[in-house]
Each structure stands twice: as C-alpha cells, then as structure tokens.
Protein backbone atom coordinates (compact mmCIF):
# COMPACT_ATOMS: atom_id res chain seq x y z
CA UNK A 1 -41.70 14.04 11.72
CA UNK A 2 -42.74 11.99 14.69
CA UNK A 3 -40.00 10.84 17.11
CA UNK A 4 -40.99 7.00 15.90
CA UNK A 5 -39.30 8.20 12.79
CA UNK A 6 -35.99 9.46 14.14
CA UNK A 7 -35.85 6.19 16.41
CA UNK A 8 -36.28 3.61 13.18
CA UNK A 9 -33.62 5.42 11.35
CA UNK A 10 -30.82 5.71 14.33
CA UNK A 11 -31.75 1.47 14.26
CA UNK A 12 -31.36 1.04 10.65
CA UNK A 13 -27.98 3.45 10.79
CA UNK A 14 -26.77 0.86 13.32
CA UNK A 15 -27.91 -2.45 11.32
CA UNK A 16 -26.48 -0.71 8.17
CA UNK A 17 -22.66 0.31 10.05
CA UNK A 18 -22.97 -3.66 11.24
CA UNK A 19 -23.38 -4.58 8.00
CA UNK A 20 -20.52 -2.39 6.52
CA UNK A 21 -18.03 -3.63 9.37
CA UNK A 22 -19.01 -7.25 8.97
CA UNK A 23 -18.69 -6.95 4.73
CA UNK A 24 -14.77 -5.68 5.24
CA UNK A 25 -14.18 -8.19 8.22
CA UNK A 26 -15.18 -10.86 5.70
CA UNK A 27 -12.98 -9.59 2.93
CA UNK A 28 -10.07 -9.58 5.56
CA UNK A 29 -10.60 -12.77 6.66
CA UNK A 30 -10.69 -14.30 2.90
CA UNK A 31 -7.98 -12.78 2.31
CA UNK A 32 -6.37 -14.60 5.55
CA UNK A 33 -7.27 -18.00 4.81
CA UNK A 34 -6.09 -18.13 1.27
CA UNK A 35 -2.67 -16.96 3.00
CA UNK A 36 -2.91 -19.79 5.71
CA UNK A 37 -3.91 -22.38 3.43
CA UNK A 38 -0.85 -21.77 1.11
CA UNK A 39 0.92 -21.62 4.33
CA UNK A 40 -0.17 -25.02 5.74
CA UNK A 41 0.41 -26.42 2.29
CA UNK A 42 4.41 -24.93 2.34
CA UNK A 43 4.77 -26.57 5.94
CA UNK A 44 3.61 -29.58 5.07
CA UNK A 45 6.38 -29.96 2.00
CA UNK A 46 8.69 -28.88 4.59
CA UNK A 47 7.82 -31.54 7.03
CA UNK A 48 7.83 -33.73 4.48
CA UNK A 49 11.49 -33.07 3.79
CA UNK A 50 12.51 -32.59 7.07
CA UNK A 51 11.44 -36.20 7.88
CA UNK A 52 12.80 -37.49 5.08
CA UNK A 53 16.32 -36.08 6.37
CA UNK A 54 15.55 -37.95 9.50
CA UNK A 55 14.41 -41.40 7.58
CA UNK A 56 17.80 -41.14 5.82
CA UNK A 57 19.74 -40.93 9.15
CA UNK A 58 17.65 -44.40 10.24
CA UNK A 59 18.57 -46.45 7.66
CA UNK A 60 22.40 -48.14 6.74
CA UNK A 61 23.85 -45.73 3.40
CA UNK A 62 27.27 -44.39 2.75
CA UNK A 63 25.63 -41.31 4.14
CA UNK A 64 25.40 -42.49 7.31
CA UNK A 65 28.86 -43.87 7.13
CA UNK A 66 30.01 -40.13 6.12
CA UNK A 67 28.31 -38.82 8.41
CA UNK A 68 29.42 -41.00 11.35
CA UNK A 69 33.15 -40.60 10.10
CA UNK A 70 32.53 -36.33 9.96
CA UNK A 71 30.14 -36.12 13.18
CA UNK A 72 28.49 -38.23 15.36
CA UNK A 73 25.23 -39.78 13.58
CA UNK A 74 23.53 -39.96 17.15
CA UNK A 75 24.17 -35.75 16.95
CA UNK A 76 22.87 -35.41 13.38
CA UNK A 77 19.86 -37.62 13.87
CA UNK A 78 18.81 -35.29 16.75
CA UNK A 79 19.81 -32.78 14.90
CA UNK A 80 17.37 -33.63 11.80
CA UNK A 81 14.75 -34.80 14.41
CA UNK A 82 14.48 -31.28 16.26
CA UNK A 83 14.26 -29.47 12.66
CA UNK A 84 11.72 -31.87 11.95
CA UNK A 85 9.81 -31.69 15.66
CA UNK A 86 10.16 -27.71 14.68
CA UNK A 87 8.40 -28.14 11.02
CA UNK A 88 5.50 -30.05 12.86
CA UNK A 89 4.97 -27.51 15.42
CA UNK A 90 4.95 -24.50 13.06
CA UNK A 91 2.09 -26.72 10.46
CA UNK A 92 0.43 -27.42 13.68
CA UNK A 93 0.61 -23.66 14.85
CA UNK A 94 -0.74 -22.83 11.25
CA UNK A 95 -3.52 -25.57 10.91
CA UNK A 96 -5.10 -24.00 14.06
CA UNK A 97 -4.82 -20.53 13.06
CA UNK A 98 -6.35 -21.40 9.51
CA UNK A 99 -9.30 -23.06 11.38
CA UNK A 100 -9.75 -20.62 14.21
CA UNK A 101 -10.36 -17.81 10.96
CA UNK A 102 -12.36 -19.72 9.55
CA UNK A 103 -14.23 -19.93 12.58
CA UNK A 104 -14.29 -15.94 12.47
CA UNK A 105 -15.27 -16.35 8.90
CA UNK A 106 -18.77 -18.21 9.34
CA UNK A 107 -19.71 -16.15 12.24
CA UNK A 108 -19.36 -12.84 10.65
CA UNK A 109 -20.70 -14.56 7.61
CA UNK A 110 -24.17 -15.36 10.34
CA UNK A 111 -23.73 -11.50 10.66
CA UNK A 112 -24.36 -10.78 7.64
CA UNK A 113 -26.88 -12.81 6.68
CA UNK A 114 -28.73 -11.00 9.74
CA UNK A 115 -28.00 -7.38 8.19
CA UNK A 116 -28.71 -8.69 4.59
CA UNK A 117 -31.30 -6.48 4.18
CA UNK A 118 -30.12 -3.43 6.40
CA UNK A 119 -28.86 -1.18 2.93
CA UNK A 120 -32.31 -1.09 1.53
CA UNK A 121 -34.01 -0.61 4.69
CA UNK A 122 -31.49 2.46 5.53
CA UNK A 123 -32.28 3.90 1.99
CA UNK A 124 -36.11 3.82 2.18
CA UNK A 125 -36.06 5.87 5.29
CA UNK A 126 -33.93 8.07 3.59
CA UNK A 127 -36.46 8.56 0.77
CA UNK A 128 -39.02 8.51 3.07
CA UNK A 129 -37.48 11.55 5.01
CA UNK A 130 -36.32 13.21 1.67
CA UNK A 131 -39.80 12.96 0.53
CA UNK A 132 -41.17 14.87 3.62
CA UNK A 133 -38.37 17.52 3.23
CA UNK A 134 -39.36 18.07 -0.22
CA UNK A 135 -42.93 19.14 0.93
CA UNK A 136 -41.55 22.01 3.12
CA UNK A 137 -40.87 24.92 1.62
CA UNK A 138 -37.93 25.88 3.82
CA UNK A 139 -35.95 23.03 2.80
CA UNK A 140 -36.39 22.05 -1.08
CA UNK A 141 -34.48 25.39 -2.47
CA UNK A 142 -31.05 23.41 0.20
CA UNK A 143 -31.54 20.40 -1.28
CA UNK A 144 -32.19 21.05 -4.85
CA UNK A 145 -28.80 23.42 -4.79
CA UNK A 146 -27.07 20.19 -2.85
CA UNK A 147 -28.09 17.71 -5.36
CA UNK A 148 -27.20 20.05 -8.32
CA UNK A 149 -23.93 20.12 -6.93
CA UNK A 150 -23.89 16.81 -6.75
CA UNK A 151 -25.06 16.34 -10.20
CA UNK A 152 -21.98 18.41 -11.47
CA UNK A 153 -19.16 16.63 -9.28
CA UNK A 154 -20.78 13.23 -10.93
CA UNK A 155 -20.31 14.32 -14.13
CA UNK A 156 -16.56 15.33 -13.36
CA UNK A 157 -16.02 12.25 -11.85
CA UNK A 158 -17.06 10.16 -14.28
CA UNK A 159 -15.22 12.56 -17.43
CA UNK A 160 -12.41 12.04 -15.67
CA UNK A 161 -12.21 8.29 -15.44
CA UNK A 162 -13.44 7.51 -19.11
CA UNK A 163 -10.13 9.86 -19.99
CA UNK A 164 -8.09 7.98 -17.57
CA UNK A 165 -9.39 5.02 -18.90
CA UNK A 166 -8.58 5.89 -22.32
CA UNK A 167 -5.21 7.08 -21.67
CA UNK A 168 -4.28 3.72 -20.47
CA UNK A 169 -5.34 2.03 -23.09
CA UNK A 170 -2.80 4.16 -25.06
CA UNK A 171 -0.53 3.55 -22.90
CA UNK A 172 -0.77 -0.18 -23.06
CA UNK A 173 -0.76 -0.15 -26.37
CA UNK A 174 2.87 1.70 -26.73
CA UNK A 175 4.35 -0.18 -24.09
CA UNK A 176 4.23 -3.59 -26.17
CA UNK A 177 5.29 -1.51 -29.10
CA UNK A 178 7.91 -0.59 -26.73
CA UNK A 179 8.87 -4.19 -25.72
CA UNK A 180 8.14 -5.59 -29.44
CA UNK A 181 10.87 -3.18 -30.77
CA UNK A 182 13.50 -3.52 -27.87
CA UNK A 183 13.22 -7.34 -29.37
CA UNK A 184 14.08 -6.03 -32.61
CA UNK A 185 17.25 -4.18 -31.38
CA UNK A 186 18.25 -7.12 -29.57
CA UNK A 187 17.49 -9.25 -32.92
CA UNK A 188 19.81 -6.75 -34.57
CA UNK A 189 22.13 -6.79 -32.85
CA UNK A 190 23.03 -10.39 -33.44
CA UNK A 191 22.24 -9.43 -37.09
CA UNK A 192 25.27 -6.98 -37.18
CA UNK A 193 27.57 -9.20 -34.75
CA UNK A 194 26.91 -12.77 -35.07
CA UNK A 195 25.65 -12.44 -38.47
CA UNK A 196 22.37 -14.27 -37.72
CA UNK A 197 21.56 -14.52 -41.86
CA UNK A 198 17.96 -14.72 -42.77
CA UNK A 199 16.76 -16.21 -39.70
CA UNK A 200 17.31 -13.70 -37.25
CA UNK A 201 16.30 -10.96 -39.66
CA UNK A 202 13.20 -12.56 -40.52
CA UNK A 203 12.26 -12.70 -36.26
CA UNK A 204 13.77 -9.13 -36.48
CA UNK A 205 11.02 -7.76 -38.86
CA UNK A 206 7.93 -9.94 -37.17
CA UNK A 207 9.06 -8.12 -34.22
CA UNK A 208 8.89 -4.78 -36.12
CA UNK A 209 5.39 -5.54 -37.73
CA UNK A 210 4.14 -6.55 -34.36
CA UNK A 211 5.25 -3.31 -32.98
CA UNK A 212 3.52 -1.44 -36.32
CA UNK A 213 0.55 -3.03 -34.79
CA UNK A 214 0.66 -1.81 -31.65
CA UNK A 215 1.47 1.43 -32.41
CA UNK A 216 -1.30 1.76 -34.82
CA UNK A 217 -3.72 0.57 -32.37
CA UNK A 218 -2.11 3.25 -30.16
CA UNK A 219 -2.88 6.30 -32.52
CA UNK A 220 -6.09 5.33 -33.33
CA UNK A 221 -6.61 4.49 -29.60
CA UNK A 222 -5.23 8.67 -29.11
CA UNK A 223 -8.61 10.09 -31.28
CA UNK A 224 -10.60 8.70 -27.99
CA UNK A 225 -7.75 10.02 -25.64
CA UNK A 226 -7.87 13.57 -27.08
CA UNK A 227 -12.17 13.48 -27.31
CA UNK A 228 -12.20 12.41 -23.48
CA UNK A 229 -9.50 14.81 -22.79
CA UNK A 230 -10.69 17.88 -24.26
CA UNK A 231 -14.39 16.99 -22.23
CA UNK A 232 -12.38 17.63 -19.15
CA UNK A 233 -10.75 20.38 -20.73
CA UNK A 234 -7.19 19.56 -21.60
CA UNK A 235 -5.23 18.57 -25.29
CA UNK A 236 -2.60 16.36 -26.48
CA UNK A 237 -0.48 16.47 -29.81
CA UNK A 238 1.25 13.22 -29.91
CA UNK A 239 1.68 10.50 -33.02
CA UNK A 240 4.07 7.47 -33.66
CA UNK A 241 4.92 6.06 -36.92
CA UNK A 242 7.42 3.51 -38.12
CA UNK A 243 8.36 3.90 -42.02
CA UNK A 244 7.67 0.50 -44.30
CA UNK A 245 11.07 1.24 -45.32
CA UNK A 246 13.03 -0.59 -42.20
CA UNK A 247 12.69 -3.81 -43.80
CA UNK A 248 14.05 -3.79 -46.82
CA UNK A 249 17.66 -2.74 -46.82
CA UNK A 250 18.14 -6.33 -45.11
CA UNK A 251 16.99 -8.55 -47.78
CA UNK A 252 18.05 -6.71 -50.89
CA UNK A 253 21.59 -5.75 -49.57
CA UNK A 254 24.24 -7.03 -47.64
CA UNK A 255 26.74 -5.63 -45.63
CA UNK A 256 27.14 -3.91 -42.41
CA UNK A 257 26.13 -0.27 -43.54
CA UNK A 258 22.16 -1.15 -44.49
CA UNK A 259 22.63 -3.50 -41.13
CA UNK A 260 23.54 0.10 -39.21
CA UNK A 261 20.88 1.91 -41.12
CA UNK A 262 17.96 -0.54 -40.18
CA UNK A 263 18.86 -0.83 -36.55
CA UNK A 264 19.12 3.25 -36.19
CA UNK A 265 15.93 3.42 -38.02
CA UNK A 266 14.75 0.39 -35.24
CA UNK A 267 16.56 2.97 -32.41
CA UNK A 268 15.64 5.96 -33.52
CA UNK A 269 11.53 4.44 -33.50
CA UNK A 270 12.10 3.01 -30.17
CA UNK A 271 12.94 6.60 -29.18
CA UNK A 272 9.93 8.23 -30.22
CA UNK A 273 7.68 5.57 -28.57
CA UNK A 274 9.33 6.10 -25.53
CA UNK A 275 8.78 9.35 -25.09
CA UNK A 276 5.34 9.10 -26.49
CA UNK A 277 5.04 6.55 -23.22
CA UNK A 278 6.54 8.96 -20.91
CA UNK A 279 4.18 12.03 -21.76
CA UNK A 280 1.30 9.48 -22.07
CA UNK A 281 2.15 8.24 -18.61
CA UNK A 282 2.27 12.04 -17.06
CA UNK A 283 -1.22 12.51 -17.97
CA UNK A 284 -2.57 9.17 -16.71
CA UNK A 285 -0.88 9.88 -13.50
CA UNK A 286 -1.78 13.57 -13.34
CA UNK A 287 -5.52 12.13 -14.23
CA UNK A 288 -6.01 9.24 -12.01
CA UNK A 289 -4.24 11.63 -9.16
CA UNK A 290 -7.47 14.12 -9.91
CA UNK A 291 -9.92 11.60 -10.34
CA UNK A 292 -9.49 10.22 -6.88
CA UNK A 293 -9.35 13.62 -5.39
CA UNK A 294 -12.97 14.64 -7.32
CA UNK A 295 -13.85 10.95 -6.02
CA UNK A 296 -13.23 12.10 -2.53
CA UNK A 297 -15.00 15.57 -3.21
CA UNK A 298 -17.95 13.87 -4.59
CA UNK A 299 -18.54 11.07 -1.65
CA UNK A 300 -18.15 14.36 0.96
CA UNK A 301 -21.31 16.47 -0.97
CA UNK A 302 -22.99 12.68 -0.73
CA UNK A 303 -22.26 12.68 2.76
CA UNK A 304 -23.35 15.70 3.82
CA UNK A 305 -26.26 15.53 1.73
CA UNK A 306 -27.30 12.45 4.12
CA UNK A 307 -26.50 13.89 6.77
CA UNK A 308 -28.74 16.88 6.32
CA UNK A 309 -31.38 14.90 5.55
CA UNK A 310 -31.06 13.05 8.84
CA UNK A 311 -30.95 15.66 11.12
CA UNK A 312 -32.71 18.85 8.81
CA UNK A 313 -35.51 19.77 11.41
CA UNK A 314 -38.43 21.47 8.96
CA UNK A 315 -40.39 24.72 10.39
C-alpha cells in the first residue's frame, strides 16, 4: 500500500492512544473531585466547630469561669484559636486542590472533545488495510486461521461469564436463605429461653418461609447453573430443601422437646445451605478466576491480530 497509507494510520494510532490516555485521566480525576468535595464539605463542619469552641471562650459562661479556675482562659482561647486557624488552612488547602482538578478536568475534557472521533477513524483504516490484505493471496489463509481463533476464544469467553453469572445468582439466592434462617435460630432461641409465646414463633416461621423462598428460587436458579456449566464442560449435583414440617410442632404442642426439635430441624437446614454456599462459591471463584484469564487470552489474539494487520507487508 502506498506510504500515504502507513503515515495516516501511525497519526490516527497517535490521536486514538490520546484519546485512550485522556478517557482514564478523566475517570481519575472524577473520581478526585467527588473525594475533594466531600473533603471540603468535612472541613468546613470542622471549622465550623472549631470556631464555635473559640466563640464560647469570648463570651461570659460558667465555662469560662471553669476554665479560668483549671487553666488560664487567655491559654485556652489561643489554644481553640490555633485549632481553628489550623481547620481554615487545611479547607483552604482543599478548596484549591478541588479547583486546581477541576481545572485538569475541563482541559482533558477539551482533549477529548478534539480526539472524539479518533476510535472510528483508527478502525476504518483498519478495515481499509484488512480489506487490501484480504485480496492477496499470501495473507487471507493468516488471517482467516487468526480470526477463527478468535472466533473460538469469544465463544469461551462469553460461556464462561453467562456460567459465572448464573452461579452468582445461586449464590445470592442461598446467602439470604442463609441470613433468613440464622434469624430463625436467633428467634428460637428466645423461643426455648425467654419463652417468647406466639409472637416470637410467629417472626420465627416468616423467617423460615422467607428462607423457603429463597432457597427455592436457588434450585430452580441451579437448572441454569448446571445448563451453563455443562456448555463449558463441567457438572454440579447440589439441592436444598426445608421440610413443611418445621412449623408445626410449635403451635400444636408445648414444651421444650418440640421447641429442641424445630430449632435442630432450623440448624440442621442452615447446615445444608451453608455448605451448598461454600461449594457454590468454589465454582464462582474457580470461574470468574478462568474467565479473566480467557479474557486476557482473548484481548492478546485481538492484539496481535491488529498488529499484523498494521505492519503485514503483502508480496
């Protein structure tokens, strides 16, 4: 391709790493005013208190009586005056670093603006370079096995976060079933000890029911888990149930024996779902681990598929 060519696309590589630098210097410096502004905002309460400190000291109180009896008021008005001479220089300090970033912020903002358009003009040269290297012979057969590749590690990618996806939905799901029985125990317990009467058995048993819920929502949320697992070629076997039975020993009998027996049922429940949440969780982790190392993988083949595209001199 003529040298024109090469010399528009090293310009629109620099426009388009201008463009790149001034998007994360922007998200930076966001980031750094919201900090500053709650900053100047916390200063200015402390000022605000500090010179109140120093109001009190100016004015005829018991407190200044106490404190001229304990110390010297002259020494504690200075005292409160340099803490609040301190407060103001810090919220000045502050107030000028929040404006001189958001200084920074406009002008990379201008930068921007000027490289709006320097993405799209990067990627039509690439087309317009991949399209010539597709009309050489010595080149397509390199880049159609490149893009396959691609194609493949795509597909991988994107198995692999749809079953990391799913997996935390299942997870979130058993985790409030976890925290809705750990309620129940707790309810229970005041059931057995303190005997709560109806009351606390009645909040006992919503808790229960609301961790039936979840834990129905989890199993039917673990038919998705195991479909997007076994497309990336891996299984689970795991179900939670909690019997109808736990409620009723409470309301038809009384005594500390069905008490035990509902709150070991409640135990013995909050068991399973626990180490439903724990083998859950050692797949999610074990998934998200390999989807960021396929993520990596992938953007490398995109990289060097650019790359050869840039510099691939045709015969």
């Amino acid at each position: 391709m003529p040298n024109s060519f090469h010399l528009r696309l090293s310009d629109a590589k620099e426009r388009l790493f201008r463009l790149q630098k001034a998007e994360r210097r922007i998200q930076d410096l966001q980031k750094r005013v919201r900090e500053l502004e709650r900053q100047v905002i916390q200063l200015e309460i402390q000022l605000e208190d500090e010179q109140a400190d120093v109001d009190k000291l100016t004015r005829m109180s018991l407190t200044n009586l106490f404190h001229t009896i304990l110390r010297s008021k002259t020494e504690q008005l200075e005292m409160e005056r340099q803490q609040a001479l301190s407060a103001a220089l810090k919220l000045q300090e502050a107030k000028q670093t929040l404006a001189d970033t958001q200084s920074d912020l406009r002008r990379f903002s201008d930068d921007l603006s000027h490289y709006r358009n320097a993405k799209r003009e990067y990627d039509e040269l690439l087309l317009e370079r991949e399209a010539f290297l597709r009309s050489s012979h010595s080149s397509t057969h390199a880049l159609t096995e490149m893009e396959e590749q691609i194609g493949d590690q795509s597909i991988l990618v994107k198995e692999l976060h749809e079953a990391w996806t799913a997996g935390r939905r299942v997870l979130s799901s058993l985790e409030d079933a976890s925290a809705s029985l750990e309620k129940a125990e707790n309810w229970g317990k005041w059931d057995m000890w303190a005997n709560g009467g109806l009351v606390s058995t009645h909040i006992k048993h919503n808790h229960v029911d609301d961790a039936k819920q979840f834990i129905h929502n989890a199993n039917h949320q673990l038919l998705n888990f195991r479909d997007e697992l076994a497309d990336v070629k891996r299984s689970i076997a795991i179900e939670v149930d909690i019997s109808s039975m736990l409620k009723m020993a409470d309301y038809w009998f009384d005594g500390l024996i069905s008490d035990w027996i509902v709150q070991g049922r409640i135990r013995d429940a909050h068991d399973k779902v626990l180490d439903a949440i724990h083998r859950i969780r050692t797949i999610v982790n074990q998934l998200q681990t390999e989807h960021q190392s396929e993520s990596a993988s992938l953007q490398t083949m995109k990289t060097k598929r650019t790359s050869w595209i840039e510099t691939f001199q045709a015969g």
